[in-house]
N, C-alpha and C. Protein backbone atom coordinates (compact mmCIF):
# COMPACT_ATOMS: atom_id res chain seq x y z
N UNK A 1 15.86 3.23 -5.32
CA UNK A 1 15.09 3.51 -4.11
C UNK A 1 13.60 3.42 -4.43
N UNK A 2 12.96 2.77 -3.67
CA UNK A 2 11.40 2.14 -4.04
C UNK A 2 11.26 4.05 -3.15
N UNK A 3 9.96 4.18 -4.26
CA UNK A 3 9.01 5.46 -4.07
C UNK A 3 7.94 4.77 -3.14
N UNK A 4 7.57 5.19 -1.75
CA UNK A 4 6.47 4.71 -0.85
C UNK A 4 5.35 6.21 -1.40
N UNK A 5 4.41 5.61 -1.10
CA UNK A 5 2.95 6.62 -1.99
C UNK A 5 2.13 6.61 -0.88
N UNK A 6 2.40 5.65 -0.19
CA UNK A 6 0.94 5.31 1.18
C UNK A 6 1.39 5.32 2.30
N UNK A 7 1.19 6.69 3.00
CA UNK A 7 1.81 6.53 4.01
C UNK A 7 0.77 6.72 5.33
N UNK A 8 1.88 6.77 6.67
CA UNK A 8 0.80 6.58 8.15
C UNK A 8 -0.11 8.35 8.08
N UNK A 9 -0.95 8.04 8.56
CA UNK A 9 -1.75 9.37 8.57
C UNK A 9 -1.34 10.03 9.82
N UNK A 10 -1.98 11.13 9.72
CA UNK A 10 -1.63 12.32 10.93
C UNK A 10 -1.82 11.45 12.06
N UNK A 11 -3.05 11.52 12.40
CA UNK A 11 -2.98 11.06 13.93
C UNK A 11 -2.86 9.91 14.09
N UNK A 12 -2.59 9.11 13.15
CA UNK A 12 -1.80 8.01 13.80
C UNK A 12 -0.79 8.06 14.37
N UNK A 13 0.10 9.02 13.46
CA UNK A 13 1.59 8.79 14.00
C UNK A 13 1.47 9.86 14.94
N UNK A 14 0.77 10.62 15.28
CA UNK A 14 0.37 11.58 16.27
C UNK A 14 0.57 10.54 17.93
N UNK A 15 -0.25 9.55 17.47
CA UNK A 15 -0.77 8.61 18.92
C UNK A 15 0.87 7.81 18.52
N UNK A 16 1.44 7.26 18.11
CA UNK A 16 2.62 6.53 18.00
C UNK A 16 3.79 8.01 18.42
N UNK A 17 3.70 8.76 18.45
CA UNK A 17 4.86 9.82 18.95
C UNK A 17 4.03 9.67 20.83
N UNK A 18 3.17 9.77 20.89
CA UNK A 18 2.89 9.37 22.17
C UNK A 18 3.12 8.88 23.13
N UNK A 19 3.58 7.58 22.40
CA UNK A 19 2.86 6.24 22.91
C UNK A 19 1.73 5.75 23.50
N UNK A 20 1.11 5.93 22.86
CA UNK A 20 -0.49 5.78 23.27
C UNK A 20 -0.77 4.39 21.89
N UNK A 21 -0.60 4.00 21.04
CA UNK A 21 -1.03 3.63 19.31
C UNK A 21 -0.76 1.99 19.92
N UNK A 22 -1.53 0.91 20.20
CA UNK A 22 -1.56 -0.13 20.34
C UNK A 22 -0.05 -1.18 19.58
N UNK A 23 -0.18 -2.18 20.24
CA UNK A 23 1.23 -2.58 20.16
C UNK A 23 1.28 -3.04 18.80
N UNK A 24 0.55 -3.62 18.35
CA UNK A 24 0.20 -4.22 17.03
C UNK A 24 0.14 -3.06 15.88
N UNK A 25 0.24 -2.39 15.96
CA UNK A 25 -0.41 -1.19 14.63
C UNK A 25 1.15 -0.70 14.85
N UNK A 26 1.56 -0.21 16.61
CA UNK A 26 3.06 0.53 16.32
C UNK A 26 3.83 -0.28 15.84
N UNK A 27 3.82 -1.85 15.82
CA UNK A 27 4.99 -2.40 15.13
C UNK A 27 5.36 -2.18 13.42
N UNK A 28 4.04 -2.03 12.95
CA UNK A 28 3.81 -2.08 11.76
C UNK A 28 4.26 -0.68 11.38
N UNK A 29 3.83 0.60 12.57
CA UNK A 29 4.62 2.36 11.99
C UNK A 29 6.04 2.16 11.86
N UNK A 30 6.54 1.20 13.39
CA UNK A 30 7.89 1.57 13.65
C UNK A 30 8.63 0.92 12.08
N UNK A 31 8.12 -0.33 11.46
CA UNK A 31 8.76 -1.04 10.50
C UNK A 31 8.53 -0.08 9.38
N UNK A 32 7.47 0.80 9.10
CA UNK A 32 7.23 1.91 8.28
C UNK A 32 8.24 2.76 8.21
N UNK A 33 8.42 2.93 9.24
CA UNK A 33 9.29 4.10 9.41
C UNK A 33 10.93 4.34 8.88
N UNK A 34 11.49 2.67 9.12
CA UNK A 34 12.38 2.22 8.90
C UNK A 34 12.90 2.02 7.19
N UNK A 35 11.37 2.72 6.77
CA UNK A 35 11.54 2.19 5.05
C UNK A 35 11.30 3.77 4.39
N UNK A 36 11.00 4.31 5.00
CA UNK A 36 9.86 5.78 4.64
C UNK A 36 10.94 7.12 5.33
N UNK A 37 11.37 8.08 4.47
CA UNK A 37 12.01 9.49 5.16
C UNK A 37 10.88 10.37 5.12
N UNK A 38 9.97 10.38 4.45
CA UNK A 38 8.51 10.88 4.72
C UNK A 38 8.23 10.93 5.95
N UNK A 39 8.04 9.76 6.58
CA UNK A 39 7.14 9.44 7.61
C UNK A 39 8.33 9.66 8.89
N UNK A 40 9.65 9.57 8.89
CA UNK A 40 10.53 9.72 9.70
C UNK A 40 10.25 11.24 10.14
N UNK A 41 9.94 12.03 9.00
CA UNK A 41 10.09 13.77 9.55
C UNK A 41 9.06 14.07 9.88
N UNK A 42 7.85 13.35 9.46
CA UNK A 42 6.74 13.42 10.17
C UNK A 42 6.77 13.38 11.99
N UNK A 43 7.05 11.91 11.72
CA UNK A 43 7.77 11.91 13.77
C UNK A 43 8.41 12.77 14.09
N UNK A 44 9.76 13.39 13.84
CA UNK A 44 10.17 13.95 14.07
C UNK A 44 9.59 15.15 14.60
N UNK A 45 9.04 15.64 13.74
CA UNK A 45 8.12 16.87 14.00
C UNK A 45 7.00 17.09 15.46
N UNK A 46 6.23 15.45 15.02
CA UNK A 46 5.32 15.38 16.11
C UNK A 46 6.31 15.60 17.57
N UNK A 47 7.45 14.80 17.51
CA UNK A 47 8.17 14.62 18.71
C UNK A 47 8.61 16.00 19.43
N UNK A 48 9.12 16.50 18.66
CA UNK A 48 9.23 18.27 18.65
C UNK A 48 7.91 18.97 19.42
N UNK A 49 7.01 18.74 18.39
CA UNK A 49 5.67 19.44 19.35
C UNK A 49 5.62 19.06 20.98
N UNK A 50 5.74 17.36 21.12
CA UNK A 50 5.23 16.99 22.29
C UNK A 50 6.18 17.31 23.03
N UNK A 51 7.86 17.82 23.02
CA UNK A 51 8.50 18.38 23.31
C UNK A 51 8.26 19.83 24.24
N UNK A 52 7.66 19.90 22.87
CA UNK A 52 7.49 21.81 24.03
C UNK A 52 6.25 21.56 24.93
N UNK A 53 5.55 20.98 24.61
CA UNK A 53 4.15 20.51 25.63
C UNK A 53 4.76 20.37 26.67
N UNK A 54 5.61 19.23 27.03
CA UNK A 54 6.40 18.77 28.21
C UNK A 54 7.10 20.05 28.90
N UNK A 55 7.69 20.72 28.24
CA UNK A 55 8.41 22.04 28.84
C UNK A 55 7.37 23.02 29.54
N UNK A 56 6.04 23.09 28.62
CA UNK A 56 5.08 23.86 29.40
C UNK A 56 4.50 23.57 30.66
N UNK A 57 4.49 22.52 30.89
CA UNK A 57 3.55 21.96 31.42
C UNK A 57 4.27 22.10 32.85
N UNK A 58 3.06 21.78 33.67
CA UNK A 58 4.07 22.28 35.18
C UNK A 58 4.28 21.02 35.87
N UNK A 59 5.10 21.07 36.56
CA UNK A 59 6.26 20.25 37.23
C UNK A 59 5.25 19.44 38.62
N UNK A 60 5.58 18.27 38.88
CA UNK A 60 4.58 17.53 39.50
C UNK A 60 5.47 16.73 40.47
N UNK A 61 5.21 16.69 41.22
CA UNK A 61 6.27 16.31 42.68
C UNK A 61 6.03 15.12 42.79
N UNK A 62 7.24 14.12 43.28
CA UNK A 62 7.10 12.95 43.47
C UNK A 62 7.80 12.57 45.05
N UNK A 63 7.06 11.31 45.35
CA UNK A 63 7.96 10.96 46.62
C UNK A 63 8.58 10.81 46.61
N UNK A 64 9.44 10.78 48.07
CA UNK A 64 10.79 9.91 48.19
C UNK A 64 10.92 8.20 47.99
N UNK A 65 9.70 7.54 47.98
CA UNK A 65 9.83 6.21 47.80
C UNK A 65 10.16 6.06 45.81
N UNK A 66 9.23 6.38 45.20
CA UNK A 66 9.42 7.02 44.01
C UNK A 66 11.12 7.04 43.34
N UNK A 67 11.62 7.88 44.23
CA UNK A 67 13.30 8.66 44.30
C UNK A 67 13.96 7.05 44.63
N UNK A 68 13.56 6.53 45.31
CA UNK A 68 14.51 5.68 45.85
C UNK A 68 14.67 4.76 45.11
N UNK A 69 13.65 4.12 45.25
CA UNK A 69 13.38 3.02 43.64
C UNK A 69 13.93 3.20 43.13
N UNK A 70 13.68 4.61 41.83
CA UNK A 70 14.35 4.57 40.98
C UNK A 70 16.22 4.57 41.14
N UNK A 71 16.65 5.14 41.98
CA UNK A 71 18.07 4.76 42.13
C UNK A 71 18.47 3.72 42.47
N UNK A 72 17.75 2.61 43.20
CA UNK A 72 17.75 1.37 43.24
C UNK A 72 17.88 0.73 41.96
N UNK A 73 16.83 1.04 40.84
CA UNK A 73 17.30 0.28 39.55
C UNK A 73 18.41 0.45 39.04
N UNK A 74 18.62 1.96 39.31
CA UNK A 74 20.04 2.51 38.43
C UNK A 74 21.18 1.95 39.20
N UNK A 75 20.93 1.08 40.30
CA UNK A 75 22.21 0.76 40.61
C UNK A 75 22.42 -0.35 40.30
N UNK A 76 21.55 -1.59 39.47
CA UNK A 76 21.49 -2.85 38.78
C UNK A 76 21.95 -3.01 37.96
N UNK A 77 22.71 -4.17 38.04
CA UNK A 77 23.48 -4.44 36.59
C UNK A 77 22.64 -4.37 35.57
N UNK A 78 23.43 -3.70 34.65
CA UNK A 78 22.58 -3.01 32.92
C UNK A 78 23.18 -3.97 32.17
N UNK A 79 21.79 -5.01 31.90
CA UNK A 79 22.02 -6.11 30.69
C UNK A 79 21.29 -5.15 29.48
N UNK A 80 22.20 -4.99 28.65
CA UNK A 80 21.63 -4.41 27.02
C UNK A 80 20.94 -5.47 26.20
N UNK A 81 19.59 -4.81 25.75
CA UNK A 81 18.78 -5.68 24.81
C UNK A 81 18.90 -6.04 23.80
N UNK A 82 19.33 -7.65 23.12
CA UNK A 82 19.71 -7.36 21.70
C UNK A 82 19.22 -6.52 20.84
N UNK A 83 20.27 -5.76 19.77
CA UNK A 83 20.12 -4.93 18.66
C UNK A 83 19.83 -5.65 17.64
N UNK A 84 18.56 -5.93 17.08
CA UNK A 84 18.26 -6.21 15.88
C UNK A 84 18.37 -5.60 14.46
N UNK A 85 19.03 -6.25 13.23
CA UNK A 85 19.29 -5.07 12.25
C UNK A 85 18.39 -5.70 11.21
N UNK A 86 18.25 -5.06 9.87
CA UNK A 86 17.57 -5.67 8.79
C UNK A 86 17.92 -6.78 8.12
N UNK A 87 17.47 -8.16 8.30
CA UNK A 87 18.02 -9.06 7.30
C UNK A 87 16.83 -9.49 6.19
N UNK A 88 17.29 -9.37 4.64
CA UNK A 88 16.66 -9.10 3.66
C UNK A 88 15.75 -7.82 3.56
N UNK A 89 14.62 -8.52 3.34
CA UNK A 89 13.50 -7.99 3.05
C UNK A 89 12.97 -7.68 4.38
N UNK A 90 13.42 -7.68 5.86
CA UNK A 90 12.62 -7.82 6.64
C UNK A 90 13.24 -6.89 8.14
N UNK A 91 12.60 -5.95 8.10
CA UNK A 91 13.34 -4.70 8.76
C UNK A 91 13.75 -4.97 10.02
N UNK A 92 14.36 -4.21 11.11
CA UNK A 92 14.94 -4.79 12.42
C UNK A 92 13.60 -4.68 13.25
N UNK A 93 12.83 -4.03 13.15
CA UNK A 93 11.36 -3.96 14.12
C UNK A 93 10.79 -5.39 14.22
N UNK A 94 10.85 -6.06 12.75
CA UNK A 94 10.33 -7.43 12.34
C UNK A 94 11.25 -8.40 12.96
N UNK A 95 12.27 -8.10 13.25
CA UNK A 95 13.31 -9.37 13.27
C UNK A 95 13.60 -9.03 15.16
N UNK A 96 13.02 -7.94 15.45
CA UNK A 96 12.89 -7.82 17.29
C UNK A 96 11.72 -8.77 17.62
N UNK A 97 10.71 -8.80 16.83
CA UNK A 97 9.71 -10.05 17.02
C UNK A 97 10.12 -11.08 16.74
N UNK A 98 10.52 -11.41 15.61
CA UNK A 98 11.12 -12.83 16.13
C UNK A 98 12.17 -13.05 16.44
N UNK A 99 12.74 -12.56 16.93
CA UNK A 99 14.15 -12.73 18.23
C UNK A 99 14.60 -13.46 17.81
N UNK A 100 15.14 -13.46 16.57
CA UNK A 100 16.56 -14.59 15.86
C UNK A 100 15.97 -16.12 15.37
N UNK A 101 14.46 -15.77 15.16
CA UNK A 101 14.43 -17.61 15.14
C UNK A 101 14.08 -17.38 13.08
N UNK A 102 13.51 -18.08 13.07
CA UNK A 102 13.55 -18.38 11.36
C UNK A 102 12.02 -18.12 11.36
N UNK A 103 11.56 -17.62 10.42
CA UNK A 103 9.89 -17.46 10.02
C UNK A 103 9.56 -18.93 9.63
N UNK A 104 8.50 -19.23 10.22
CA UNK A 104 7.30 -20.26 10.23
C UNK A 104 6.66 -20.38 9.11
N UNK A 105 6.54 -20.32 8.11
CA UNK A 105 5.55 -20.31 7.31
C UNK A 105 4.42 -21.66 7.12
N UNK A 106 3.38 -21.03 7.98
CA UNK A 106 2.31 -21.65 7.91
C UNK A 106 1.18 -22.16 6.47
N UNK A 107 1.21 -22.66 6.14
CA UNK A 107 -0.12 -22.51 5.14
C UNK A 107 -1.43 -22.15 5.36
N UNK A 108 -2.09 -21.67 4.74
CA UNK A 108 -3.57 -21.31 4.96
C UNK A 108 -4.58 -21.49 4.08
N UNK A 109 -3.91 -21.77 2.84
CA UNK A 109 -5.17 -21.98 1.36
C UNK A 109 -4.18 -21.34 0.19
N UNK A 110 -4.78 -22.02 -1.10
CA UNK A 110 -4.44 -21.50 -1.93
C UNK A 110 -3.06 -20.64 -2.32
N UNK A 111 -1.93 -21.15 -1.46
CA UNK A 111 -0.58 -20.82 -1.88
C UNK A 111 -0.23 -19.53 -0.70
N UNK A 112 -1.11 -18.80 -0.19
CA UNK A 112 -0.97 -18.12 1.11
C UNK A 112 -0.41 -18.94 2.51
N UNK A 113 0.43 -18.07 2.86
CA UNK A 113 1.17 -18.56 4.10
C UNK A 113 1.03 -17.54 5.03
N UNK A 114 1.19 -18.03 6.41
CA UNK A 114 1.59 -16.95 7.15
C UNK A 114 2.49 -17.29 8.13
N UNK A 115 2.94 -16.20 9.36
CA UNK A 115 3.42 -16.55 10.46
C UNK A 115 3.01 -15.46 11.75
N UNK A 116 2.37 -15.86 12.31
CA UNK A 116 1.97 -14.95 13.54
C UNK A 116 3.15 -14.70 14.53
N UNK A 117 3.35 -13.04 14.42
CA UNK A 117 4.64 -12.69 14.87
C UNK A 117 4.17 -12.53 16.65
N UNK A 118 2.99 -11.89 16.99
CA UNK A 118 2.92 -11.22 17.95
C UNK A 118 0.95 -11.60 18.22
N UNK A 119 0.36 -12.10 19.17
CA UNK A 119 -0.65 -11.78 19.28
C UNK A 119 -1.26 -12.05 20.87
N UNK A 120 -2.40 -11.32 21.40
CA UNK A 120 -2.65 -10.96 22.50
C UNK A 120 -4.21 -10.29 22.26
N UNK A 121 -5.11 -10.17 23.73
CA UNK A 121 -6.48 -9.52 23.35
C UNK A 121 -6.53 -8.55 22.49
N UNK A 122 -5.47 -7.04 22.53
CA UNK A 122 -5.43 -6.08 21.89
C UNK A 122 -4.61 -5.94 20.41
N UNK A 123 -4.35 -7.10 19.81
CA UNK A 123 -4.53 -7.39 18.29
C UNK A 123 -3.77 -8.38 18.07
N UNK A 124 -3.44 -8.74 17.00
CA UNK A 124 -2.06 -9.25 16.26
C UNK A 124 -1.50 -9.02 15.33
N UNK A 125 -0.06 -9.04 15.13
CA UNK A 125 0.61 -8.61 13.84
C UNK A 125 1.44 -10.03 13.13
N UNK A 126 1.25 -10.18 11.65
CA UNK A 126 1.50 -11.59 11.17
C UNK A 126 2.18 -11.16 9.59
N UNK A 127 2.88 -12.08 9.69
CA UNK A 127 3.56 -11.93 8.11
C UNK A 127 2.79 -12.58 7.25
N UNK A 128 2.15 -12.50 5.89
CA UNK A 128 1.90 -12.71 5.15
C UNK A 128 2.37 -12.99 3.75
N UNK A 129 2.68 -14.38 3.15
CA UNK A 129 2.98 -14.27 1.60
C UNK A 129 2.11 -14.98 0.99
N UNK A 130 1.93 -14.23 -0.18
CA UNK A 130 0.85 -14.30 -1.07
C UNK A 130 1.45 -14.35 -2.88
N UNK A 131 1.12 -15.81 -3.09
CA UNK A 131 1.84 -15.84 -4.64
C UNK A 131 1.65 -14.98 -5.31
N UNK A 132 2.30 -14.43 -6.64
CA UNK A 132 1.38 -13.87 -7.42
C UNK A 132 0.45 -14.15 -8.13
N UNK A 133 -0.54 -13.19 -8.17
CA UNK A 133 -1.81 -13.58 -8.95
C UNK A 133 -3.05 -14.13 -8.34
N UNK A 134 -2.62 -14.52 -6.70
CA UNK A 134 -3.22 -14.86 -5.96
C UNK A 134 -3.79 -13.87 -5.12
N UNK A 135 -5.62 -14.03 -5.17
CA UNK A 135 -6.37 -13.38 -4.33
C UNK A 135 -6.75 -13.97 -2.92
N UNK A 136 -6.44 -13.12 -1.96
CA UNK A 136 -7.06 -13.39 -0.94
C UNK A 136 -8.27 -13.31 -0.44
N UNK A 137 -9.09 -14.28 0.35
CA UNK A 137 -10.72 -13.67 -0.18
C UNK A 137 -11.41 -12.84 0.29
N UNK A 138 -12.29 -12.25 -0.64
CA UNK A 138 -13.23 -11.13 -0.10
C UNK A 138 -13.14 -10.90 1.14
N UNK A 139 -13.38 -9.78 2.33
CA UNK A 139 -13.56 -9.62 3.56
C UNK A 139 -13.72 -7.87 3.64
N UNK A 140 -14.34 -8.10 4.78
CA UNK A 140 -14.38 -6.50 4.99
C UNK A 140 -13.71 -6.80 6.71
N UNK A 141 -13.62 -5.98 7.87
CA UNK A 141 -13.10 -6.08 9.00
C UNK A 141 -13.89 -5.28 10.00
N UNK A 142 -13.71 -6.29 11.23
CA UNK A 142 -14.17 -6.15 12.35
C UNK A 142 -13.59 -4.91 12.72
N UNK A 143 -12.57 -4.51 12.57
CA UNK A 143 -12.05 -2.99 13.35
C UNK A 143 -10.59 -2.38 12.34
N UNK A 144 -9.97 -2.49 12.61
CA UNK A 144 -8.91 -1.75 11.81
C UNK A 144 -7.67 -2.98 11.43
N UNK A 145 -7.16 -2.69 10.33
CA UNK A 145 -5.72 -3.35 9.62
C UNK A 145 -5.24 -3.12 8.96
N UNK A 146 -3.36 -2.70 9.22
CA UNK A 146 -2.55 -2.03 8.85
C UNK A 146 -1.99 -3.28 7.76
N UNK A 147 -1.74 -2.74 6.96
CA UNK A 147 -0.90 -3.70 5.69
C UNK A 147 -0.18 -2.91 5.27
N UNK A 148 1.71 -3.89 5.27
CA UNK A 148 2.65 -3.12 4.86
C UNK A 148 3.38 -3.70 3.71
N UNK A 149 3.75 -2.97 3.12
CA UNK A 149 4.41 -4.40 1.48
C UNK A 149 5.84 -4.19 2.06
N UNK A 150 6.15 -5.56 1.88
CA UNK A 150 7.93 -5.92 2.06
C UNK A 150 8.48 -6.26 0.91
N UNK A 151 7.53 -6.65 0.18
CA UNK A 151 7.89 -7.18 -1.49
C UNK A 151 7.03 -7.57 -2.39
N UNK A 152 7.22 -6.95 -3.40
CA UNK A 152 6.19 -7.68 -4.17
C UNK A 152 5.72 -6.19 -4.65
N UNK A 153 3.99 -6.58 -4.88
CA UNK A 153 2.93 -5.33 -4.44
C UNK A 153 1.80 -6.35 -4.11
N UNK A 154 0.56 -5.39 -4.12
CA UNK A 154 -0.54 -5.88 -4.39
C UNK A 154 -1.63 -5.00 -4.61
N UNK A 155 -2.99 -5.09 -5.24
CA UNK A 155 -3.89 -4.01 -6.06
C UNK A 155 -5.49 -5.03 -4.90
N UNK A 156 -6.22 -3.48 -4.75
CA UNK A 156 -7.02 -3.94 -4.63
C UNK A 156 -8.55 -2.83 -5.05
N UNK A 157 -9.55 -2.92 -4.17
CA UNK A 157 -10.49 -1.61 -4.98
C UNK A 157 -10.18 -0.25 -4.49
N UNK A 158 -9.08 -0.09 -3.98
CA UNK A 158 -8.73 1.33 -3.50
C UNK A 158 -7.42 1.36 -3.84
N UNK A 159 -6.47 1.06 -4.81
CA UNK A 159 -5.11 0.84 -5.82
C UNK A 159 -4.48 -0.02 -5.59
N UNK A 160 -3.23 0.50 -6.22
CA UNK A 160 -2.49 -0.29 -5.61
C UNK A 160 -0.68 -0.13 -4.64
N UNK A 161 -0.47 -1.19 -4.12
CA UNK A 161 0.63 -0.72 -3.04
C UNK A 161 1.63 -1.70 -3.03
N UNK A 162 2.45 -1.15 -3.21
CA UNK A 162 4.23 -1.51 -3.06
C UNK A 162 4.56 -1.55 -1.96
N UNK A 163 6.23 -1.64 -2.54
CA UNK A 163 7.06 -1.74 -1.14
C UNK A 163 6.95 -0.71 -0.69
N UNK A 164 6.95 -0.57 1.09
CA UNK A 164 7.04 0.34 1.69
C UNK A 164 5.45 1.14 1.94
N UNK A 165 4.95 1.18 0.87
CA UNK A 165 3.25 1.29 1.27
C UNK A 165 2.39 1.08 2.34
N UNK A 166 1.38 1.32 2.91
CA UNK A 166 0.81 0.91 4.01
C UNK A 166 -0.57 1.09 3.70
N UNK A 167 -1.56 -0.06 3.47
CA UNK A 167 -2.75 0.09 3.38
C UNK A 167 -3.38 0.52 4.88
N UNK A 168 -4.69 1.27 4.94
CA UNK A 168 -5.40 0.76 6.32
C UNK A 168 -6.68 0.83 5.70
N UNK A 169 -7.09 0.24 6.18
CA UNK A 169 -8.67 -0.54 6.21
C UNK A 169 -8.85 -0.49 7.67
N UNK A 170 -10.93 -0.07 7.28
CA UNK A 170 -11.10 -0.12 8.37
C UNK A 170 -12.39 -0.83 8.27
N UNK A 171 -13.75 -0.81 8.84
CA UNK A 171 -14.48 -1.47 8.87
C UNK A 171 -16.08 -0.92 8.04
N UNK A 172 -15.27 0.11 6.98
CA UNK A 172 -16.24 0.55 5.94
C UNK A 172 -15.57 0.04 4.42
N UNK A 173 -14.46 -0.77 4.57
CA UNK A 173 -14.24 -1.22 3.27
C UNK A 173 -13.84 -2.53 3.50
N UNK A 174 -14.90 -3.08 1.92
CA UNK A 174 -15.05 -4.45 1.87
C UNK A 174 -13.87 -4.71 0.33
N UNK A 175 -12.73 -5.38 0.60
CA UNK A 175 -12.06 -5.93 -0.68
C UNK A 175 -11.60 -7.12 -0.68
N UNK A 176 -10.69 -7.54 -1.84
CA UNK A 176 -10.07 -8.32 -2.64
C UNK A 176 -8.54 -7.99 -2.55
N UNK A 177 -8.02 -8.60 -1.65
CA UNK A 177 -6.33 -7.87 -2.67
C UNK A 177 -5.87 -9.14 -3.65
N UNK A 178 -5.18 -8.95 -3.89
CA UNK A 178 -4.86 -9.71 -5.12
C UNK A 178 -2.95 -9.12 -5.42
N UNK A 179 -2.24 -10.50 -5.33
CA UNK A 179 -0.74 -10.04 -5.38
C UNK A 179 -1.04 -9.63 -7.18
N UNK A 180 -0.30 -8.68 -7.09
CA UNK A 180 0.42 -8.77 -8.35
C UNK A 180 1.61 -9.42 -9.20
N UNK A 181 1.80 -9.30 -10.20
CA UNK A 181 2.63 -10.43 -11.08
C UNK A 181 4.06 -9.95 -10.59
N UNK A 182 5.17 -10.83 -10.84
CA UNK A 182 6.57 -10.45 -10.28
C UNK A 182 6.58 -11.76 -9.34
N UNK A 183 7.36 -11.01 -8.04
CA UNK A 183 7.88 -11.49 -6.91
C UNK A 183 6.06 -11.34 -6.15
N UNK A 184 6.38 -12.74 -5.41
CA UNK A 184 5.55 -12.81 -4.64
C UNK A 184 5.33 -11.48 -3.32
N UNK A 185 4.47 -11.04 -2.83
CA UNK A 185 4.00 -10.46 -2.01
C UNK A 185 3.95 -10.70 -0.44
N UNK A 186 4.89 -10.27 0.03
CA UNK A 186 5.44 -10.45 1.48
C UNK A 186 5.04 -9.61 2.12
N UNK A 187 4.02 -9.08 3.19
CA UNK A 187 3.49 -8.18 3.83
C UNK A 187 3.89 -8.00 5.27
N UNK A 188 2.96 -7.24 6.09
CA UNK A 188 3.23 -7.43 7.60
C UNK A 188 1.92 -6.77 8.06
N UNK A 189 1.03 -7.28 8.59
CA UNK A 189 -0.47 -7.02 8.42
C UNK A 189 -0.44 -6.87 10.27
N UNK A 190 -1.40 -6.13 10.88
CA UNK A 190 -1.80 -6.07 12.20
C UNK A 190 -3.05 -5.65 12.02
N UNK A 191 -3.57 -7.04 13.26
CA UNK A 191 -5.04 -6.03 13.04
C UNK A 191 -5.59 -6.26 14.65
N UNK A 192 -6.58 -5.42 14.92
CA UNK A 192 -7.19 -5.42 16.41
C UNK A 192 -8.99 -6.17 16.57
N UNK A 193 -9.32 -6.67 15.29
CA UNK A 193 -10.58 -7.80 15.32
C UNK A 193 -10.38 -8.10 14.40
N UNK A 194 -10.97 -9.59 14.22
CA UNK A 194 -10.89 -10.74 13.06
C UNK A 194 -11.80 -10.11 11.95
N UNK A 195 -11.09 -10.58 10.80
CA UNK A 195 -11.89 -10.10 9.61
C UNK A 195 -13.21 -10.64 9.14
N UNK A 196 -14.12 -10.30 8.43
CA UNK A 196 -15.08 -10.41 8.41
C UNK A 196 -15.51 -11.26 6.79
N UNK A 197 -14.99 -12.48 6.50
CA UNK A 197 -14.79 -13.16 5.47
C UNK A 197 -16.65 -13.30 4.84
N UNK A 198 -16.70 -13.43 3.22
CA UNK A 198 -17.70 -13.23 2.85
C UNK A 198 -17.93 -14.57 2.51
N UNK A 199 -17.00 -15.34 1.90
CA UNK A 199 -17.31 -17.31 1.46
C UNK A 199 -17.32 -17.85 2.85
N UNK A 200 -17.85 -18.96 2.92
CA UNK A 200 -18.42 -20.39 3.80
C UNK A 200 -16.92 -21.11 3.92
N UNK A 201 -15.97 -21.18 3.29
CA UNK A 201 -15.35 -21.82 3.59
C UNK A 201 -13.82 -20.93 4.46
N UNK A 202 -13.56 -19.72 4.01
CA UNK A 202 -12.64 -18.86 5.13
C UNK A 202 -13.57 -18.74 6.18
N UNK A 203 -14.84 -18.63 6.53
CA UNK A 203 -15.33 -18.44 7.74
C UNK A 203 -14.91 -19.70 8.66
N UNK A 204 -15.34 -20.50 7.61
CA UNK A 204 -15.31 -22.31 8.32
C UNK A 204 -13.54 -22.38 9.09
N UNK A 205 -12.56 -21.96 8.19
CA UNK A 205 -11.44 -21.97 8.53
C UNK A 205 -10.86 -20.97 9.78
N UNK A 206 -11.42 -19.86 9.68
CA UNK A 206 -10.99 -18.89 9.98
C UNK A 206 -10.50 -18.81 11.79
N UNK A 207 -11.31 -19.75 12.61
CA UNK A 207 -10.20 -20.18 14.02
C UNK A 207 -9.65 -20.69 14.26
N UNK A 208 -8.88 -21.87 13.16
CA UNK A 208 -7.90 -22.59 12.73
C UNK A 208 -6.93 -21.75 12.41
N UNK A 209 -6.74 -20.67 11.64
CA UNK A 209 -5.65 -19.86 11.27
C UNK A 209 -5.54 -18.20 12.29
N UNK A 210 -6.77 -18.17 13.27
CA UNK A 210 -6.86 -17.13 13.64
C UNK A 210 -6.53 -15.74 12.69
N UNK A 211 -7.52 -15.64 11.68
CA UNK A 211 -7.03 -13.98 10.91
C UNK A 211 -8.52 -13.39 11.45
């Protein structure tokens, strides 16, 4: 059993027991979650709290149009949504995004690939593999990005992270990751603004691959 060391912080998973936590960042908790009993009792807990909130809270009247509707849906045939499960390395949250098709692997430079699972104004979430030994380049970021290891690891100026790990970066740290030796480095990265590349030539690239 891989030991996870990096996990979602309080109020993140605070706003993800919500649902409030943007679609891009929750895909990346929910796939966390799926790897992590840490972070499962964490939810749990939060869910509990927002639980009794709901019980306190006072009762708010709705119409009859409201009423009707809703029994109107409930009287529609109930098509069930496929159940996605884990195949390999790649949890069922990941494999609800791509809805049964095969990962893309794009190229991007230097032995890095990707595949953009999900993207829209309010972020995107993309798979990432990264050979070993291979650095990705310098950048610091426009706003926030969740990085999750599926395999591999990778080290950068704030340690390093395995499977099940979850980096976040935000837009006060400037790094390097760099896979480590082994199995290549398979991630699941979301972020909500483009990164902020320091060489001439990822900038030059960088709306060609959209990161």
């Amino acid at each position: 059993m891989t030991q996870v060391t990096h996990h979602i912080p309080d109020a993140m998973m605070a706003a993800y027991a919500a649902g409030t936590l943007p679609h891009a960042f929750a895909v990346v908790v929910a796939t966390h979650l799926s790897m992590c009993a840490t972070c499962r009792a964490s939810l749990a807990a939060h869910q509990s709290v927002g639980g009794v909130f709901l019980e306190d809270s006072d009762s708010v009247a709705v119409s009859d149009s409201l009423k009707s509707d809703l029994f109107a849906q409930l009287d529609d045939p109930f098509v069930p949504e496929p159940i996605y499960d884990r195949s390999g390395i790649y949890p069922g949250p990941i494999m609800e995004l791509l809805k049964g098709r095969p990962i893309h692997w794009k190229r991007v430079g230097m032995g890095v690939r990707q595949d953009i699972l999900s993207e829209d104004p309010s972020g995107s979430v993309r798979l990432l593999y990264i050979p070993p030994g291979q650095a990705v380049p310098d950048h610091s970021h426009g706003g926030l990005e969740l990085t999750l290891v599926l395999q591999g690891s990778f080290s950068d100026e704030t340690g390093q992270f395995g499977v099940g790990d979850v980096e976040i970066a935000d837009e006060h740290l400037e790094h390097t990751p760099i896979a480590d030796a082994g199995d290549p480095c398979i991630c699941l990265a979301a972020t909500d603004a483009r990164l902020k590349f320091r060489a001439f030539m990822p900038r030059l690239l960088q709306p060609i691959f959209r990161i």
